[in-house]
Protein backbone atom coordinates (compact mmCIF):
# COMPACT_ATOMS: atom_id res chain seq x y z
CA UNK A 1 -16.58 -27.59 -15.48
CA UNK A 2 -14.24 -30.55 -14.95
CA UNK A 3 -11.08 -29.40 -16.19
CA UNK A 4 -8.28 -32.50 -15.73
CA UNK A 5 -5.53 -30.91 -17.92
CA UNK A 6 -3.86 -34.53 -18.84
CA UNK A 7 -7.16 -34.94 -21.14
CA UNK A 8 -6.75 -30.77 -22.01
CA UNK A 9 -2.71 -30.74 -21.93
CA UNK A 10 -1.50 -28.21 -24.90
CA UNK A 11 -4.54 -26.87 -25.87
CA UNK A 12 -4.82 -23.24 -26.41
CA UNK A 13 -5.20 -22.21 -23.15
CA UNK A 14 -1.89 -23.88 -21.67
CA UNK A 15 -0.14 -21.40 -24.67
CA UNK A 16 -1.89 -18.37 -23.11
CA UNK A 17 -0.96 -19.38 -19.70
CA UNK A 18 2.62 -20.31 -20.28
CA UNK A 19 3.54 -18.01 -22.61
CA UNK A 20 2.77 -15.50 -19.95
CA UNK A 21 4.29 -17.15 -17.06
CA UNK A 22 7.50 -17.78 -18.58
CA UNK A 23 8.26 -14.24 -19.09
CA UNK A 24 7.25 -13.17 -15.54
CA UNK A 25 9.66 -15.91 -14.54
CA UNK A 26 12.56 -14.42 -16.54
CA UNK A 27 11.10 -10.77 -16.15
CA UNK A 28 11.86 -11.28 -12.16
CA UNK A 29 15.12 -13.01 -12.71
CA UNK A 30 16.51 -10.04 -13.88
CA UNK A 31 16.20 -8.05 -10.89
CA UNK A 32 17.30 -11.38 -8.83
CA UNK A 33 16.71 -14.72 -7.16
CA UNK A 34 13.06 -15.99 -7.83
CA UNK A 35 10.58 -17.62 -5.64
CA UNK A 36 7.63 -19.51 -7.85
CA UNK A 37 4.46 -20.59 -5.74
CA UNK A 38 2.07 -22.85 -7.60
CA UNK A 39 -1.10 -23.50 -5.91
CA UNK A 40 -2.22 -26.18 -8.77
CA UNK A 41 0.84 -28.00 -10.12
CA UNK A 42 -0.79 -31.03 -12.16
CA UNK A 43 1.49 -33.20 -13.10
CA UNK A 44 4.27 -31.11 -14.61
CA UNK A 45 4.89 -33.11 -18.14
CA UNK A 46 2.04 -34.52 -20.36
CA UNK A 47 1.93 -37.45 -22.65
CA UNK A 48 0.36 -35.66 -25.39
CA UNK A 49 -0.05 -39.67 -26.78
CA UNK A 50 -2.35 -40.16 -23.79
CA UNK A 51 -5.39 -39.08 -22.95
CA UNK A 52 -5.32 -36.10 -25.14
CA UNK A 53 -6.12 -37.63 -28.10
CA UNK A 54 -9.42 -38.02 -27.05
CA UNK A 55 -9.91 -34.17 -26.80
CA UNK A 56 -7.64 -33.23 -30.16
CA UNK A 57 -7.44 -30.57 -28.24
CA UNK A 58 -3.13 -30.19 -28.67
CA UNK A 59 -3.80 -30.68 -32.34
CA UNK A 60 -5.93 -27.23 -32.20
CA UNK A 61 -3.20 -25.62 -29.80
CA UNK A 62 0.67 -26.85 -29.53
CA UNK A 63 0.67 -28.82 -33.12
CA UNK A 64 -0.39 -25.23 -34.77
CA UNK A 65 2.38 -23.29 -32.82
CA UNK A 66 4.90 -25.52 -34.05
CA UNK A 67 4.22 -25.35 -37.44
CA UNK A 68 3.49 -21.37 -37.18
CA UNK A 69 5.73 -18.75 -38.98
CA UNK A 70 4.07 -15.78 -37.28
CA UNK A 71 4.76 -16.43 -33.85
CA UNK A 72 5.64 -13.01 -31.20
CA UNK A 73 8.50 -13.23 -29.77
CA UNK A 74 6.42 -14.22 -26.32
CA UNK A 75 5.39 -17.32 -28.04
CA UNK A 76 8.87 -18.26 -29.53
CA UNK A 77 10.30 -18.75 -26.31
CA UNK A 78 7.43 -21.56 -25.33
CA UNK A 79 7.72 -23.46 -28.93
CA UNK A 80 11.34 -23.30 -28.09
CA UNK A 81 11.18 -25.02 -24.64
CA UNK A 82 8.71 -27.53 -26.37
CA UNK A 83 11.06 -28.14 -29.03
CA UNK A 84 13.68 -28.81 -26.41
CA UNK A 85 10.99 -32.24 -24.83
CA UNK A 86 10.74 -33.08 -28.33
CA UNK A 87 14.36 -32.80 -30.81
CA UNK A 88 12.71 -35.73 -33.03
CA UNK A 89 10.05 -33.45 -33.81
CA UNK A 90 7.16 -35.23 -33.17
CA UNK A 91 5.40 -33.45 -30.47
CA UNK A 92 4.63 -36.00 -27.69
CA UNK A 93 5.72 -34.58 -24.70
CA UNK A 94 4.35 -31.05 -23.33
CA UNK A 95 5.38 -29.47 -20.26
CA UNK A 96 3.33 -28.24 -17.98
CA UNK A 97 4.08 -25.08 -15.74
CA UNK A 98 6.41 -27.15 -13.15
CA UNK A 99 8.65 -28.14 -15.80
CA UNK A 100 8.51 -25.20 -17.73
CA UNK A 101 9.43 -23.40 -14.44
CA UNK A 102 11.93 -25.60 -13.02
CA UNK A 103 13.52 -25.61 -16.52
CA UNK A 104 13.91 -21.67 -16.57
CA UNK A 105 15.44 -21.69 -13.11
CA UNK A 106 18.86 -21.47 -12.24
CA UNK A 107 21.43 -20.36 -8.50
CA UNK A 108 19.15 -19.02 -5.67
CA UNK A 109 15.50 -19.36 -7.74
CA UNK A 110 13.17 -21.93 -6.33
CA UNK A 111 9.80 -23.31 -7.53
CA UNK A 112 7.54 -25.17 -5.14
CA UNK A 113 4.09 -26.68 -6.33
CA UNK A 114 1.62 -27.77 -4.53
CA UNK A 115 -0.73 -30.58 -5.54
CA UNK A 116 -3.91 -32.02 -3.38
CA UNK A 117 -4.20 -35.22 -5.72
CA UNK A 118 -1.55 -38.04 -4.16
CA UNK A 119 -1.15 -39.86 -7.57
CA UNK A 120 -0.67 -36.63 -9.58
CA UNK A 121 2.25 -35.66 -7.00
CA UNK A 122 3.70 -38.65 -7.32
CA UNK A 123 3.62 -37.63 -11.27
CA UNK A 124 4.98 -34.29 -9.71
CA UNK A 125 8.07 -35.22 -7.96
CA UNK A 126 9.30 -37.50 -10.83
CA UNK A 127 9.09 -35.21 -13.40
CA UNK A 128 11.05 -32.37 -11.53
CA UNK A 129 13.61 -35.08 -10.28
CA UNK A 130 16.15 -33.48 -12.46
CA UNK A 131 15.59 -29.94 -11.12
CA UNK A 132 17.52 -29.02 -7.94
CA UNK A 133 15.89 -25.89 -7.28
CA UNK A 134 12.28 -27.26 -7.78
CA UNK A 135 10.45 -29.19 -4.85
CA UNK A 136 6.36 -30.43 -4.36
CA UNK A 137 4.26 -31.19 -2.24
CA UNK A 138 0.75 -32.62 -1.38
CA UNK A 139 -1.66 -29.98 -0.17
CA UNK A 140 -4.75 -28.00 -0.75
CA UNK A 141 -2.66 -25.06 -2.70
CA UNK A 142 -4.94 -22.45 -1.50
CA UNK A 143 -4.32 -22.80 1.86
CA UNK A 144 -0.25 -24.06 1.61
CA UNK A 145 0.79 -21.10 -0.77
CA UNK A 146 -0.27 -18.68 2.11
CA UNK A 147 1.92 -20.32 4.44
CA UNK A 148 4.96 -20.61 1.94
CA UNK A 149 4.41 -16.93 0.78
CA UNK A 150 5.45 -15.79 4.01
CA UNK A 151 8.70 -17.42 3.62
CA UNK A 152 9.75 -15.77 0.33
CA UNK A 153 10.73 -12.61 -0.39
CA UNK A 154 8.08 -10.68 -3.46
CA UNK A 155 6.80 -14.13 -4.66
CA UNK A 156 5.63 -15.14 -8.01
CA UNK A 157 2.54 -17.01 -7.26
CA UNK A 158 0.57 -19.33 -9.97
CA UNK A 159 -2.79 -19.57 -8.98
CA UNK A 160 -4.16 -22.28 -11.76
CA UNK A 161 -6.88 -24.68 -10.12
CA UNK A 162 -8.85 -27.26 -12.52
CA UNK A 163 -11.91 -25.47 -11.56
CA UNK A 164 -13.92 -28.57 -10.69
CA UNK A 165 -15.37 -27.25 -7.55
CA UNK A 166 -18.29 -24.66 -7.44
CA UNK A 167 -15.92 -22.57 -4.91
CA UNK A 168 -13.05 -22.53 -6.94
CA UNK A 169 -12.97 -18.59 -8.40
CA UNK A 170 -14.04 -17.51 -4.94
CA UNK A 171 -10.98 -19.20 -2.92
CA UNK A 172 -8.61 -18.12 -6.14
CA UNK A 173 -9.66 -14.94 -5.52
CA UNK A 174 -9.27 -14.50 -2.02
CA UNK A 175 -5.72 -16.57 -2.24
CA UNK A 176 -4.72 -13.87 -4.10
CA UNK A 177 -6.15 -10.50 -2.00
CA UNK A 178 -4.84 -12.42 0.88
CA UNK A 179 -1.16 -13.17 -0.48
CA UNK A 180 -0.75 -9.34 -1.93
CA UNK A 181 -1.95 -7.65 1.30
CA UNK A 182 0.29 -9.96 3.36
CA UNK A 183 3.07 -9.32 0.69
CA UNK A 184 2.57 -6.11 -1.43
CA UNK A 185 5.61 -6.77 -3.52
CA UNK A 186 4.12 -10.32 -4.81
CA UNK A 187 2.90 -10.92 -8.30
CA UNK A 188 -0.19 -13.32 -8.58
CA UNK A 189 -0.73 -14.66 -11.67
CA UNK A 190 -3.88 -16.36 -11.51
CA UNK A 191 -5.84 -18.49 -14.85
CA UNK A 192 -9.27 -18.41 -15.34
CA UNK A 193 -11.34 -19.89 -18.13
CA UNK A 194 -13.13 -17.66 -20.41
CA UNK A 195 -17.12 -19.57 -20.55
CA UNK A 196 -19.85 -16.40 -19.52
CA UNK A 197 -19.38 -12.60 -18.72
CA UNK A 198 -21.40 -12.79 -15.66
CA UNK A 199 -19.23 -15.40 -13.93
CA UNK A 200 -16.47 -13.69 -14.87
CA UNK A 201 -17.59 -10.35 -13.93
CA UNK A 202 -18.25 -12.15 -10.38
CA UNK A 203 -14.47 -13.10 -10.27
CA UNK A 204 -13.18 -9.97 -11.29
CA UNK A 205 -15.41 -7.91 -8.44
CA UNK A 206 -13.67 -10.27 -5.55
CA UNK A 207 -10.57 -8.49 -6.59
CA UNK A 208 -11.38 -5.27 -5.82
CA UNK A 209 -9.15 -3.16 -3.43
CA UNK A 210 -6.65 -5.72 -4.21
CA UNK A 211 -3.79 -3.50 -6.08
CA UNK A 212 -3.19 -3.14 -9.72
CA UNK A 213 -4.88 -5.82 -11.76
CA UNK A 214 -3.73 -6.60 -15.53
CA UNK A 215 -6.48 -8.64 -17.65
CA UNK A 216 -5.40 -10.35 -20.48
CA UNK A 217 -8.32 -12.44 -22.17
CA UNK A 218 -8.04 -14.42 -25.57
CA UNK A 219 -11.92 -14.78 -26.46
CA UNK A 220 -11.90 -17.60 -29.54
CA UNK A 221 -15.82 -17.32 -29.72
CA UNK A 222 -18.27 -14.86 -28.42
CA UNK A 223 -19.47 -15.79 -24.42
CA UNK A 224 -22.66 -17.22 -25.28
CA UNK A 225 -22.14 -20.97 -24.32
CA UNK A 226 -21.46 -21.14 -21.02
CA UNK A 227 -21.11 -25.23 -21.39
CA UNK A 228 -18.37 -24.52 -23.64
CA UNK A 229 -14.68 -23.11 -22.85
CA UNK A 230 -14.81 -19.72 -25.33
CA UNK A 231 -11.69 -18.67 -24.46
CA UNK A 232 -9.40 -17.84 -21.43
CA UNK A 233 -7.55 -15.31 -19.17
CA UNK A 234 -4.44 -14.65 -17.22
CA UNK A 235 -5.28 -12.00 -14.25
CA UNK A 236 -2.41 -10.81 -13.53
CA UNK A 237 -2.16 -8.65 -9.49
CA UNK A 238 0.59 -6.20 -9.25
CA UNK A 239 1.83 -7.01 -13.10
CA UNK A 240 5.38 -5.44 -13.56
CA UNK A 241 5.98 -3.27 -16.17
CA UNK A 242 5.36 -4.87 -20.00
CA UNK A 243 3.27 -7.35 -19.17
CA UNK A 244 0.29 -5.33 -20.92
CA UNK A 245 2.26 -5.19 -24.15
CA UNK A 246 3.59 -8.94 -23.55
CA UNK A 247 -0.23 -10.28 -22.67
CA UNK A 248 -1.52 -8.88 -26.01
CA UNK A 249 0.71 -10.21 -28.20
CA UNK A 250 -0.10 -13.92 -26.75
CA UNK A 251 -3.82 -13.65 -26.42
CA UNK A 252 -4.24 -11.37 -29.98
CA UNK A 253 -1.79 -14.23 -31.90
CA UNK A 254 -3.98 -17.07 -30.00
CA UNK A 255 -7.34 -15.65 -30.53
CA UNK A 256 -6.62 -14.90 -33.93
CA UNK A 257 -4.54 -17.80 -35.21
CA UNK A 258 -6.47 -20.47 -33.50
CA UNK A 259 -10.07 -18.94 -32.92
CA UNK A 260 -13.05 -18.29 -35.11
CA UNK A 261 -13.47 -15.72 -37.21
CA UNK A 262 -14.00 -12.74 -35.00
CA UNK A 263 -12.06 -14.30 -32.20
CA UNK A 264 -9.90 -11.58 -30.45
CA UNK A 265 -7.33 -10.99 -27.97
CA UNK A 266 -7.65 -7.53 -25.64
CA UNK A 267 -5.74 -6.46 -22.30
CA UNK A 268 -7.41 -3.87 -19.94
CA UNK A 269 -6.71 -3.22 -16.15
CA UNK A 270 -9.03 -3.12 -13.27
C-alpha cells in the first residue's frame, strides 16, 4: 500500500494517531523535559487544498471533528490545535505530527524527525522554522532513531512509516524491540494501518518479549478487504499509565462517528 499522507493528510487515521500522541507528549511533560524521536516525519503541515481533495479523505476525517459536539476530551485538544492553523475557520491547513509536536513543546523538550525523502525535508525544516526546540533531518528513520535514542534520556519515539515498502512492519518492529531493550524506560509509539488480521497478527508476533504492549485499533469496517484501509492502530510499547482509557475514547469516538455501521473501537494488551 502506497501511503503518501499529503494525498491522505486529515483523514481518520491522522485523528487516531495524533490524538494519541499528543497526550503522550503532555503525559511525559509532566514528569519533565521531553525527548520526541520521529522515524517518519512527512512534511509536518498539509495543504488540505492540495492534493487531498482528490482523496476527500479530510472531508470524512478533520471536517467531521470540527463540526462534532461529542468529541472526548482526547479529541478536543487536537480540534483545538487545528483550530489554532485555521482562526478563519475554514480548515485548510492540518498539521502533521512535527508541528503538532513542536507546537506542544516548550524549555528543555526537543523533537527531532527524521525524513529519507530530500524534498519532503526541505518541507520539514520550513515548517518547524518557528520552533526552537524542534530540528530534522534527512535519513532512513529506522536506522537514525537508534542512534539518536542513545542520546536521550526515556525517549518518546514515533514510529509512523508510509508503509510503501514490503519490509516496512518488519523493520518498525524491530526499531522498536531494539530501542526498548537498549532503553527500557522509552515509550514507542508506533502506527500501523488496519487492512487484514493475518498481516497484522504477523506484526504483532515480532513484538514479542518486547515489554508491555498497549493496542488500540479503530476498525471502521470488518478486515475483509485487504486492498482497502479498514481501519487503523496505535501500538503503543511500555504505554504509561491511562493510555488504555485515553486510546479507547479516540478509536471508540472514531470508529463510531466516522465508520460504518458496526465499526468499533477496542484496546487490549499483548
Amino acid at each position: 500500500m502506497n501511503y503518501r499522507h499529503s494525498f491522505h493528510a486529515g483523514n481518520f487515521a491522522d485523528l487516531v494517531k495524533h490524538a494519541l500522541v499528543l497526550w503522550l507528549v503532555k503525559g511525559r511533560q509532566a514528569s519533565g523535559p521531553v525527548a520526541v524521536l520521529d522515524t517518519h516525519a512527512g512534511a509536518g503541515l498539509y495543504d488540505l487544498h492540495g492534493d487531498a481533495t482528490r482523496s476527500r479523505e479530510a472531508e470524512a476525517g478533520v471536517a467531521r471533528l470540527m463540526t462534532a459536539t461529542d468529541l472526548p476530551a482526547s479529541l478536543q485538544v487536537l480540534a483545538a490545535e487545528v483550530q489554532a492553523l485555521n482562526p478563519d475557520g475554514d480548515v485548510r491547513w492540518y498539521p502533521g505530527s512535527p508541528v503538532l509536536i513542536a507546537r506542544a513543546l516548550a524549555g528543555d523538550d526537543r523533537y527531532l524527525g527524521f525524513e529519507m525523502v530530500e524534498a519532503v525535508q526541505a518541507l520539514l525544516a520550513d515548517a518547524l522554522a518557528p520552533f526552537p526546540e524542534a530540528d530534522s533531518a534527512t535519513a532512513d528513520g529506522y536506522g537514525a532513531v537508534i542512534a539518536a535514542a542513545a542520546d536521550a534520556d526515556a525517549p518518546l519515539i514515533l514510529i509512523d512509516p508510509p508503509f510503501e515498502r514490503a519490509d516496512d512492519y518488519l523493520r518498525a518492529a524491530e526499531t522498536a524491540v531494539a530501542l526498548v531493550r537498549a532503553d527500557p524506560g522509552a515509550t514507542v509509539a508506533i502506527w500501523t494501518p488496519l487492512k487484514d488480521l493475518e498481516t497484522f497478527d504477523g506484526f504483532l508476533r515480532r513484538l514479542d518479549g518486547a515489554g508491555p504492549v498497549l493496542v488500540a485499533e479503530a476498525r471502521l469496517r470488518p478486515l475483509t478487504d485487504p486492498m482497502k484501509m479498514n481501519g487503523c492502530a496505535m501500538v503503543v510499547v511500555n504505554p504509561p499509565a491511562g493510555t488504555d482509557a485515553v486510546g479507547a475514547e479516540i478509536c471508540t469516538w472514531v470508529a463510531t462517528a466516522l465508520g460504518d455501521a458496526g465499526g468499533r473501537g477496542e484496546v487490549w494488551r499483548l
